[in-house]
C-alpha atoms as a PDB file:
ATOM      1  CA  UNK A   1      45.649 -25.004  21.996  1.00  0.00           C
ATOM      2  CA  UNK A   2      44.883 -23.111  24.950  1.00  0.00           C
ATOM      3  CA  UNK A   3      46.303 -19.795  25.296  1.00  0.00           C
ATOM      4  CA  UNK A   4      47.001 -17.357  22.422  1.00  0.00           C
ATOM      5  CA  UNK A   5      49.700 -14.461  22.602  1.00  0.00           C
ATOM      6  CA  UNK A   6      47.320 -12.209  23.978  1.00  0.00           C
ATOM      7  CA  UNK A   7      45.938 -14.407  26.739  1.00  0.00           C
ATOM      8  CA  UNK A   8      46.614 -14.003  30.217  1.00  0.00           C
ATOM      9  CA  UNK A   9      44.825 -15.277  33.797  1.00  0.00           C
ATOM     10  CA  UNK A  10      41.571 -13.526  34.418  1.00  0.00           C
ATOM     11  CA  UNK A  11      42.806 -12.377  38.079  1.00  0.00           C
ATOM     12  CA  UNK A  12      42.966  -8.958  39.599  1.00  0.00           C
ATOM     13  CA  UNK A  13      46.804  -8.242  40.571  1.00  0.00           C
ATOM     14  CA  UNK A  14      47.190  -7.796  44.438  1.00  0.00           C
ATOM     15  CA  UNK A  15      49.780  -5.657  45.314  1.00  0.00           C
ATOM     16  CA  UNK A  16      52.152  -6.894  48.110  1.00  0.00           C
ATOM     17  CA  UNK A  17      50.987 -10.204  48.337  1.00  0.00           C
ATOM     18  CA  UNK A  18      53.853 -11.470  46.516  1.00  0.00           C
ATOM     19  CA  UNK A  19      56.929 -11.121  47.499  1.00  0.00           C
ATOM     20  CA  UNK A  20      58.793 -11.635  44.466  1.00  0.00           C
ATOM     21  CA  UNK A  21      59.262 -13.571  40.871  1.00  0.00           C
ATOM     22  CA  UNK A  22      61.813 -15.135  38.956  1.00  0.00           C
ATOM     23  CA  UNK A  23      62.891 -16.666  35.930  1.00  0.00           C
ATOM     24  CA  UNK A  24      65.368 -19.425  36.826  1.00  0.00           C
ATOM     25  CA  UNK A  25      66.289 -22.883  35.303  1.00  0.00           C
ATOM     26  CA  UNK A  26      65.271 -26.341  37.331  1.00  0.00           C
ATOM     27  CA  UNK A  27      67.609 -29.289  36.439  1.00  0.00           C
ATOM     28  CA  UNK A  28      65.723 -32.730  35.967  1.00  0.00           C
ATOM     29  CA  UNK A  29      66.990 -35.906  37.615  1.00  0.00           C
ATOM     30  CA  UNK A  30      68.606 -36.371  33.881  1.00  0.00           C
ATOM     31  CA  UNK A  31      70.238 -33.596  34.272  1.00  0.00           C
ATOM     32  CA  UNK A  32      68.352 -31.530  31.581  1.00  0.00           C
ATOM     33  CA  UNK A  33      68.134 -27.869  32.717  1.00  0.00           C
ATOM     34  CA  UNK A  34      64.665 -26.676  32.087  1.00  0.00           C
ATOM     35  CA  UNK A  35      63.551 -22.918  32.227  1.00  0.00           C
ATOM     36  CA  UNK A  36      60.769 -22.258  34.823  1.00  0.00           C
ATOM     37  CA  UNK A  37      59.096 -18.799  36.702  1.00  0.00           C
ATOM     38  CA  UNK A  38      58.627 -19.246  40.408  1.00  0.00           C
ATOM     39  CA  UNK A  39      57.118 -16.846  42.484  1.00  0.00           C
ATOM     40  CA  UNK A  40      57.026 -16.007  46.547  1.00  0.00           C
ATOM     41  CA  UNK A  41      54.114 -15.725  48.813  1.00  0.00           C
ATOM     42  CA  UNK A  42      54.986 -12.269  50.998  1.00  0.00           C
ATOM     43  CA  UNK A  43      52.508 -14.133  53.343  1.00  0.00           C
ATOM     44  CA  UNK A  44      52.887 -17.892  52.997  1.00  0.00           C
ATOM     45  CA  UNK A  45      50.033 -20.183  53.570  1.00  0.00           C
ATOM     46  CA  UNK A  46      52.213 -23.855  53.966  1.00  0.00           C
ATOM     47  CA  UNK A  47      50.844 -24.432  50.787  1.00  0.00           C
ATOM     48  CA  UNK A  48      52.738 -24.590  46.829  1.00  0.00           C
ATOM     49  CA  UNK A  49      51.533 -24.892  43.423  1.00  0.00           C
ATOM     50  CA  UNK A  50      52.666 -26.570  40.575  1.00  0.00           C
ATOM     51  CA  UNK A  51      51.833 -25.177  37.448  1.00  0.00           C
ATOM     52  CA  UNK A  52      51.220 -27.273  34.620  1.00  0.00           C
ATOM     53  CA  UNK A  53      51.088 -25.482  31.377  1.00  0.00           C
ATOM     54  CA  UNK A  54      48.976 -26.345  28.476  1.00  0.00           C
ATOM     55  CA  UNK A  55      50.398 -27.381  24.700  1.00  0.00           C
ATOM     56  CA  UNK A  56      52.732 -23.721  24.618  1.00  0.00           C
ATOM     57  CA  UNK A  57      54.940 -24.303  27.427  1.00  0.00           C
ATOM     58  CA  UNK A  58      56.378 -21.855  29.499  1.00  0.00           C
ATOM     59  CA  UNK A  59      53.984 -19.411  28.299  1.00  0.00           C
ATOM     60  CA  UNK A  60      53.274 -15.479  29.520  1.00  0.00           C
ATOM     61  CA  UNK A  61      50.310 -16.814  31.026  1.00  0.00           C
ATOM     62  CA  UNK A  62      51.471 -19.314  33.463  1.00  0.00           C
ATOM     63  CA  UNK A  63      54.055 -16.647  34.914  1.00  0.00           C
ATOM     64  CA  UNK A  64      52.096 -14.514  35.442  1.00  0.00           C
ATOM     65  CA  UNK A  65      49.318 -17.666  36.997  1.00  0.00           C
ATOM     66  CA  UNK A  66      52.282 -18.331  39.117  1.00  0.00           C
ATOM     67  CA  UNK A  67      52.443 -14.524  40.265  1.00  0.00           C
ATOM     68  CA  UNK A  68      48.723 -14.544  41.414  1.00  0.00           C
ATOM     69  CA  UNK A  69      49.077 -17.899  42.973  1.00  0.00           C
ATOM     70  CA  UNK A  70      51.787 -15.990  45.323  1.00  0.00           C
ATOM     71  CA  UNK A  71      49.556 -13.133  45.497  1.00  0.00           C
ATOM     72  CA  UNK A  72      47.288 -14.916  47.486  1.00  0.00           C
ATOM     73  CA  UNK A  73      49.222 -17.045  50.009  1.00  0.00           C
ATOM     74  CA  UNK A  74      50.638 -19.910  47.559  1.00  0.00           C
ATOM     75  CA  UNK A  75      54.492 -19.945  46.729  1.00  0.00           C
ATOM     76  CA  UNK A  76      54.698 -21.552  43.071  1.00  0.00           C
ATOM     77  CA  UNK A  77      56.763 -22.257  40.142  1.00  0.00           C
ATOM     78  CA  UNK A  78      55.284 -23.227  36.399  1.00  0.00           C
ATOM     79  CA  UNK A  79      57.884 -24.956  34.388  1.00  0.00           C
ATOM     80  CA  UNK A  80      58.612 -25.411  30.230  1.00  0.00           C
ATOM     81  CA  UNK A  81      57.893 -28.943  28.639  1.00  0.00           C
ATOM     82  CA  UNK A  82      60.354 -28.685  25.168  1.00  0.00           C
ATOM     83  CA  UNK A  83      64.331 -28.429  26.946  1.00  0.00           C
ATOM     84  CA  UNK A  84      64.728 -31.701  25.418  1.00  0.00           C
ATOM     85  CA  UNK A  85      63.962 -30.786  21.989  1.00  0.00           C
ATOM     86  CA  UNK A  86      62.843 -27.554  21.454  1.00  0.00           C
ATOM     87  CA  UNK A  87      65.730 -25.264  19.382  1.00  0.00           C
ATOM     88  CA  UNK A  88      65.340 -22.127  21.582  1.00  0.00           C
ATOM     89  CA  UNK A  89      63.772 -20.873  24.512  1.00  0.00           C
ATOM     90  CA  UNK A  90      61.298 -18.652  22.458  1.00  0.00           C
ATOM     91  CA  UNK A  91      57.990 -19.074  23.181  1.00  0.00           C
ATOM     92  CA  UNK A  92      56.408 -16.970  21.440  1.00  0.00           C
ATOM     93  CA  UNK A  93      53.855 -17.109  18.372  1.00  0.00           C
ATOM     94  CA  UNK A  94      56.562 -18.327  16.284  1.00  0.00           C
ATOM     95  CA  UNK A  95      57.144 -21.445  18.347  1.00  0.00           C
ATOM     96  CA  UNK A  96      56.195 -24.637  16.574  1.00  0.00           C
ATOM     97  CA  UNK A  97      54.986 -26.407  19.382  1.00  0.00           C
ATOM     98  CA  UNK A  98      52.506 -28.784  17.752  1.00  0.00           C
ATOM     99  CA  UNK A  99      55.629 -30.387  16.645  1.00  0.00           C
ATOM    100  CA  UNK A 100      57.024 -30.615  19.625  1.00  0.00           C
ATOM    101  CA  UNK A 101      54.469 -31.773  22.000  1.00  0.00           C
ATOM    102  CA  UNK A 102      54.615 -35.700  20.045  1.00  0.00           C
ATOM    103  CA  UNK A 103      58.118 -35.437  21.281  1.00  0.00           C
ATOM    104  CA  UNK A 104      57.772 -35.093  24.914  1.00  0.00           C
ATOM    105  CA  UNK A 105      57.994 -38.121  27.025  1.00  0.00           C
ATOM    106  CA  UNK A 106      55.980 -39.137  29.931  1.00  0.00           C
ATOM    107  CA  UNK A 107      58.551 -40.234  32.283  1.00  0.00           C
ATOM    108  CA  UNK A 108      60.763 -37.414  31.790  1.00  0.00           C
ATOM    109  CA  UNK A 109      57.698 -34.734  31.674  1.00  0.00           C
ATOM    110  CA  UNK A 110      57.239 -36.193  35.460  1.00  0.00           C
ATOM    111  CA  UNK A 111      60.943 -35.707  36.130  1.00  0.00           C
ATOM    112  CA  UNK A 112      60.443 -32.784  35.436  1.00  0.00           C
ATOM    113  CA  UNK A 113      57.381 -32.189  37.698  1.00  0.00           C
ATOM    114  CA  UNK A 114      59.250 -34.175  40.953  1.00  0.00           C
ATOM    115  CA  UNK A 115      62.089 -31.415  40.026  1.00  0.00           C
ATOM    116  CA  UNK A 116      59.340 -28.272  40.406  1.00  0.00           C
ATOM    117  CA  UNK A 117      58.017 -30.120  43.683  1.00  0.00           C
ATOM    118  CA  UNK A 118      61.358 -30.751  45.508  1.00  0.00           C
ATOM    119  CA  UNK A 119      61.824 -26.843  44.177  1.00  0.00           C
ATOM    120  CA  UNK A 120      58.698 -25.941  46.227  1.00  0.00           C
ATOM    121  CA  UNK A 121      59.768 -28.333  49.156  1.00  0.00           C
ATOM    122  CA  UNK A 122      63.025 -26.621  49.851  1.00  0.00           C
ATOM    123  CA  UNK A 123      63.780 -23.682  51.445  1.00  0.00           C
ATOM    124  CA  UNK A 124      64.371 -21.458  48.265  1.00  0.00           C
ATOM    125  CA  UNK A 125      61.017 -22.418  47.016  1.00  0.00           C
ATOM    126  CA  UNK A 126      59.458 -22.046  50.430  1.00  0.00           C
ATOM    127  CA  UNK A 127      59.252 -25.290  52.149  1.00  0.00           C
ATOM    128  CA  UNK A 128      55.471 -25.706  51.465  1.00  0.00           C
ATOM    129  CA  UNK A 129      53.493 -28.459  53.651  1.00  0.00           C
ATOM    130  CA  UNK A 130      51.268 -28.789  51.278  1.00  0.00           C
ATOM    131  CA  UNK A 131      52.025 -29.297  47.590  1.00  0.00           C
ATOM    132  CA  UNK A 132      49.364 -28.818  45.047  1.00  0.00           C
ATOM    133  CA  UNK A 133      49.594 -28.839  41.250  1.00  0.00           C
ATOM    134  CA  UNK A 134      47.178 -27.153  38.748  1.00  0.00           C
ATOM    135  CA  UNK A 135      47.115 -27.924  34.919  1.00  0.00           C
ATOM    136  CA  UNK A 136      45.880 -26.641  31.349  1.00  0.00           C
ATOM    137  CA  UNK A 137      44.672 -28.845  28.969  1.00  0.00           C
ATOM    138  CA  UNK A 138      47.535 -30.998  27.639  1.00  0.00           C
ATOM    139  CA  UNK A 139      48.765 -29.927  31.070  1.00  0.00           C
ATOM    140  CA  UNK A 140      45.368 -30.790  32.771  1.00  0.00           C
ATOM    141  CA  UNK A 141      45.306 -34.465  32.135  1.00  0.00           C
ATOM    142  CA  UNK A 142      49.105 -33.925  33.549  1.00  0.00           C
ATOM    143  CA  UNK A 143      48.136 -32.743  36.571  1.00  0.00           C
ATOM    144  CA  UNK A 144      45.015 -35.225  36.999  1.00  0.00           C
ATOM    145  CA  UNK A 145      47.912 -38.061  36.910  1.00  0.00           C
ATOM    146  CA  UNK A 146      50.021 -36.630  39.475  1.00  0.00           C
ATOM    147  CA  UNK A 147      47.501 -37.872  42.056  1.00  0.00           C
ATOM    148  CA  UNK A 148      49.031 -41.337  41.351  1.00  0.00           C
ATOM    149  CA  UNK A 149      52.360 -39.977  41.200  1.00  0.00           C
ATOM    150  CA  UNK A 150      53.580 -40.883  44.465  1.00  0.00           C
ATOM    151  CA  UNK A 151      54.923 -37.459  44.879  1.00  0.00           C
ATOM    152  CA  UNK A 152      52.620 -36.726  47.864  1.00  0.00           C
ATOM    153  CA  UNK A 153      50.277 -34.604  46.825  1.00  0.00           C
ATOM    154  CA  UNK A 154      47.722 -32.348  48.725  1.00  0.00           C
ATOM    155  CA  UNK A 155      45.295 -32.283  45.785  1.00  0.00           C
ATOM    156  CA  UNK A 156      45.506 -31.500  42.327  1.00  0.00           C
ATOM    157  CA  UNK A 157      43.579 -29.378  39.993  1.00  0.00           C
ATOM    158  CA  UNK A 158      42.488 -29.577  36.074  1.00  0.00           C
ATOM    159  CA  UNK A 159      41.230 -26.741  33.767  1.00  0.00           C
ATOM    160  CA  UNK A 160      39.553 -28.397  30.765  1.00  0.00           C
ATOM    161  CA  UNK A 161      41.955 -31.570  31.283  1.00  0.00           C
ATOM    162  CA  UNK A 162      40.913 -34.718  29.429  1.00  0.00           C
ATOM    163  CA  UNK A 163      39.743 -37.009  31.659  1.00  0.00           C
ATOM    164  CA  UNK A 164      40.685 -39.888  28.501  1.00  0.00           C
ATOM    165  CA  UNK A 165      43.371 -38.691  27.462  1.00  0.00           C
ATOM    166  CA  UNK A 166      44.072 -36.418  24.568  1.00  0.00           C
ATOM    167  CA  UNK A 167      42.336 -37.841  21.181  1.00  0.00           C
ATOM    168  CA  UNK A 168      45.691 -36.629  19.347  1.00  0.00           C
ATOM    169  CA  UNK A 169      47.921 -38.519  21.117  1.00  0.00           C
ATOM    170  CA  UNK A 170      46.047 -42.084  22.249  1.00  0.00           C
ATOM    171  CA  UNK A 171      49.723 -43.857  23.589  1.00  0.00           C
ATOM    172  CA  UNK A 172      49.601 -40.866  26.541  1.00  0.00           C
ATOM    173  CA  UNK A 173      48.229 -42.343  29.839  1.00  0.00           C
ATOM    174  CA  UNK A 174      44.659 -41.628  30.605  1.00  0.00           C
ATOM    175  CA  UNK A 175      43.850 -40.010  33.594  1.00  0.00           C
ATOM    176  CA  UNK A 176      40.451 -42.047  34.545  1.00  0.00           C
ATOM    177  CA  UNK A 177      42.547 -45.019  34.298  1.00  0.00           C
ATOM    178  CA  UNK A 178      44.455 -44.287  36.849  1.00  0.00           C
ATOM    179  CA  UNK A 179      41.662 -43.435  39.333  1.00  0.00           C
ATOM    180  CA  UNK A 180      41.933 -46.407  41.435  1.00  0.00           C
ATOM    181  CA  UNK A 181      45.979 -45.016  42.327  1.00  0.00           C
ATOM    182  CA  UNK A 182      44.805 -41.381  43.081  1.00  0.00           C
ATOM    183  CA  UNK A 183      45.951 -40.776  46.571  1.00  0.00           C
ATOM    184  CA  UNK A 184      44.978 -37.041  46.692  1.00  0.00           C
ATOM    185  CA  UNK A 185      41.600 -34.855  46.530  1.00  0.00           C
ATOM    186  CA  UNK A 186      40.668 -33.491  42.741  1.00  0.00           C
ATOM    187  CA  UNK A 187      39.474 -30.593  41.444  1.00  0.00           C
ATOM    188  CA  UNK A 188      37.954 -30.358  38.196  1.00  0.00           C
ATOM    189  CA  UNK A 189      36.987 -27.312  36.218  1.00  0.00           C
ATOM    190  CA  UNK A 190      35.210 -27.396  32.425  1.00  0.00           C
ATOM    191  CA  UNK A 191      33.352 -25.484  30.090  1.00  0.00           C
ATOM    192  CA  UNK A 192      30.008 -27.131  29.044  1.00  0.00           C
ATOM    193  CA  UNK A 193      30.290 -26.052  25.480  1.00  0.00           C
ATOM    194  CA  UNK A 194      33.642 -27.280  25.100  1.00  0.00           C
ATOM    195  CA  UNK A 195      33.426 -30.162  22.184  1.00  0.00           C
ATOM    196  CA  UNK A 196      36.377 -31.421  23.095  1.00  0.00           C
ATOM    197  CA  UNK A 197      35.643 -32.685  26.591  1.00  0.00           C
ATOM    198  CA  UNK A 198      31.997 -33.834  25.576  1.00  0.00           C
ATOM    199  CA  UNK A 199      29.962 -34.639  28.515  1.00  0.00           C
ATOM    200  CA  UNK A 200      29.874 -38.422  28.774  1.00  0.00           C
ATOM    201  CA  UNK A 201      33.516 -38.512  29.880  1.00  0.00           C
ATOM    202  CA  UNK A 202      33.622 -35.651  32.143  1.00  0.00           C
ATOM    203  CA  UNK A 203      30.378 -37.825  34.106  1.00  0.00           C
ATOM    204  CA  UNK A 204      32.754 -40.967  33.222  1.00  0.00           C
ATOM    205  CA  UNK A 205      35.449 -39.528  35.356  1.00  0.00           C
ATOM    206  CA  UNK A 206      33.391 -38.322  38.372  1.00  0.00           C
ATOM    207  CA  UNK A 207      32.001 -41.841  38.582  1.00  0.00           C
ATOM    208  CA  UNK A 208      35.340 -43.287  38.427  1.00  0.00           C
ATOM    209  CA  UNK A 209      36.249 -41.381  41.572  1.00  0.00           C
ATOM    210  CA  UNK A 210      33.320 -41.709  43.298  1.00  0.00           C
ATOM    211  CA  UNK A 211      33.689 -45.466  43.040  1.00  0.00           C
ATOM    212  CA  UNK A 212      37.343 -45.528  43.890  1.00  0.00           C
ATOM    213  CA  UNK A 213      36.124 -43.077  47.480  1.00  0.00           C
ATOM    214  CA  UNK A 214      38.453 -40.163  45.240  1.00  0.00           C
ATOM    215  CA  UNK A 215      36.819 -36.899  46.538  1.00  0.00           C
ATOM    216  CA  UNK A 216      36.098 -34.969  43.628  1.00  0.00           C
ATOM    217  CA  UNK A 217      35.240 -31.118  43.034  1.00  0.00           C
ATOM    218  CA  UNK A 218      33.394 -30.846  39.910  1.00  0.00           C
ATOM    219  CA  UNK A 219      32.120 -27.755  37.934  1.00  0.00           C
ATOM    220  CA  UNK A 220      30.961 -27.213  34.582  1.00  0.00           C
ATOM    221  CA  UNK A 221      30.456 -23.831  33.300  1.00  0.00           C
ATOM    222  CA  UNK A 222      27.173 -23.614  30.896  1.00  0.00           C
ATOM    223  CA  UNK A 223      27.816 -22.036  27.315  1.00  0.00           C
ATOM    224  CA  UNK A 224      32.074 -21.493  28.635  1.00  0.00           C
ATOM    225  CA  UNK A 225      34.309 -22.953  26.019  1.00  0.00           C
ATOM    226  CA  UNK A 226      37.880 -24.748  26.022  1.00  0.00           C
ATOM    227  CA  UNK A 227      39.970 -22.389  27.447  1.00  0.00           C
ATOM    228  CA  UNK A 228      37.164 -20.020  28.906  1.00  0.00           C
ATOM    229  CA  UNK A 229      39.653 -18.858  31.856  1.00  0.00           C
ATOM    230  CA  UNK A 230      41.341 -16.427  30.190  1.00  0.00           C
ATOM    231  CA  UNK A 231      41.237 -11.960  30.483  1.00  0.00           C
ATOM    232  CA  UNK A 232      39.774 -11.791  26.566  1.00  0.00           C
ATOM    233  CA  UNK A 233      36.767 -13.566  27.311  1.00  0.00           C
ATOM    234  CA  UNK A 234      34.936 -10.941  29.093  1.00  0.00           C
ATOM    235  CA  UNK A 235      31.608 -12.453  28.544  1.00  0.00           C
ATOM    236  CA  UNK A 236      33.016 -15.730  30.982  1.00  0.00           C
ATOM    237  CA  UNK A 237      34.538 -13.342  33.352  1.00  0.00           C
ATOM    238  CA  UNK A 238      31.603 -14.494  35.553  1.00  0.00           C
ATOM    239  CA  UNK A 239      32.344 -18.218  35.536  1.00  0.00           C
ATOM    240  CA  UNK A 240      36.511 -17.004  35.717  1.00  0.00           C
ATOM    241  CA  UNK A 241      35.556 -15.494  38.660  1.00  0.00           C
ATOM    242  CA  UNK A 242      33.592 -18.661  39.786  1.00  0.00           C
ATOM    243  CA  UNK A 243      36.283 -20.657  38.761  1.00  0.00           C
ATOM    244  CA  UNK A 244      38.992 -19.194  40.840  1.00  0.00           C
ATOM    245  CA  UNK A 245      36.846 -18.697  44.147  1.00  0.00           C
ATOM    246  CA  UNK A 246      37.106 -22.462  43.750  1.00  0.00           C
ATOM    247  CA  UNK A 247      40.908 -23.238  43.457  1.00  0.00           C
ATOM    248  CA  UNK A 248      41.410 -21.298  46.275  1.00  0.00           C
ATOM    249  CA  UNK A 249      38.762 -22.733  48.535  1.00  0.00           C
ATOM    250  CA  UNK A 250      40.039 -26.351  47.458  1.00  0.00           C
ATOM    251  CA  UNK A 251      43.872 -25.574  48.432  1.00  0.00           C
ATOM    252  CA  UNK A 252      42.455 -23.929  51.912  1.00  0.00           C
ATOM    253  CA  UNK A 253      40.414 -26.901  52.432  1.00  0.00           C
ATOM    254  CA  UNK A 254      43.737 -28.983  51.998  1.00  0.00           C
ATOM    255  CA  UNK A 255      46.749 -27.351  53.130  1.00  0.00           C
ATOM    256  CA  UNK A 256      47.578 -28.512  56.384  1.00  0.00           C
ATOM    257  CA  UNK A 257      47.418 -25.955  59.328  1.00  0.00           C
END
């Protein structure tokens, strides 16, 4: 798990940048109406985010990600994983997601996804140029994959996402084997003492895109843990800070002008 309750982005509110949230529902090419938070840049870049949540879903924390994202230039919308199959939309404590992440599928989780891009393509979502996506985790390998999606992507961004795949689940596709499809810059962001994510496959993955010419913007944080970008964890507010300097440098560097 990634977040807890009490967890929320380690960002500094900036007030007027956005220029407005919303909870809403997406529907899915299926038809499956999925809840999801988008939020409005008062001063639009081109560019829109994707936000890929980690193992909880539509979580506190990824609203209020999307909010900064629009804070700062970036229209964005973070979507829920469990319409499918989950028995309400609460997702809170008391939400037994462990038992419902098994049940999520691949193809429609990326249904899903090219439902929150077309969002961010179209006039209500902001027509962005340039579409980005950012995932957490469970939601990190996620958004490593979308590179070799075929949904056009900018770049796309992973917080502590598993480069092969999560251990739990072995059937889900593994990111580095899908480097040779990436069409898109990466960004990749870990924590060195994470034991998850040991070391020897976050260097397996940066060779894998340096042989296949991916560009790839790597950074592991010394001593930060899994989930080290988070407002609790004062002592890694340093390498939050760090952290989110970069993902705004890297959608600068690739949103079109």
């Amino acid at each position: 798990m990634c977040v807890d309750d009490d967890s929320y982005p380690p960002i500094r509110p900036i007030a007027g940048g956005s220029a407005g949230s919303r909870d809403f529902r997406l529907v899915s090419a299926d038809g499956t109406r999925f809840m999801a938070h988008a939020a409005r840049a008062s001063a639009p870049t081109g560019a829109g985010m994707v936000v890929i949540p980690d193992v909880r879903g539509l979580h506190p924390y990824y609203k209020e990600l999307a909010d900064r994202f629009a804070e700062v230039g970036v229209d964005a919308v973070a979507f829920d994983f469990f319409a499918r199959t989950a028995p309400s939309d609460d997702r809170s404590e008391s939400f037994d997601f462990m038992s419902q992440v098994p049940l999520t599928k691949p193809e429609t989780l990326q249904a899903d996804i090219a439902a929150a891009a077309a969002y961010l393509r179209g006039s209500e979502g902001g027509g962005v140029r340039s579409l980005f996506s950012v995932g957490f985790c469970f939601g990190g390998a996620i958004s490593y994959l979308q590179a070799a999606s075929g949904l056009g992507y900018a770049g796309v961004i992973g917080f502590y996402g598993w480069p092969n795949g999560l251990k739990r689940w072995p059937d889900r596709p593994k990111p580095v084997d899908a480097v040779s499809r990436y069409t898109c810059p990466v960004q990749s962001l870990f924590g060195g003492a994470d034991e998850g994510i040991p070391q020897i496959d976050v260097d397996a993955f940066d060779a894998a895109c340096r042989k296949a010419g991916v560009k790839h913007d790597l950074k592991v944080y010394p001593g930060a843990p899994h989930s080290f970008f988070d407002r609790k964890y004062a002592e890694f507010a340093e390498a939050s800070a760090d952290a989110w300097g970069r993902v705004q440098e890297f959608v600068r560097q690739y949103t079109k002008g």
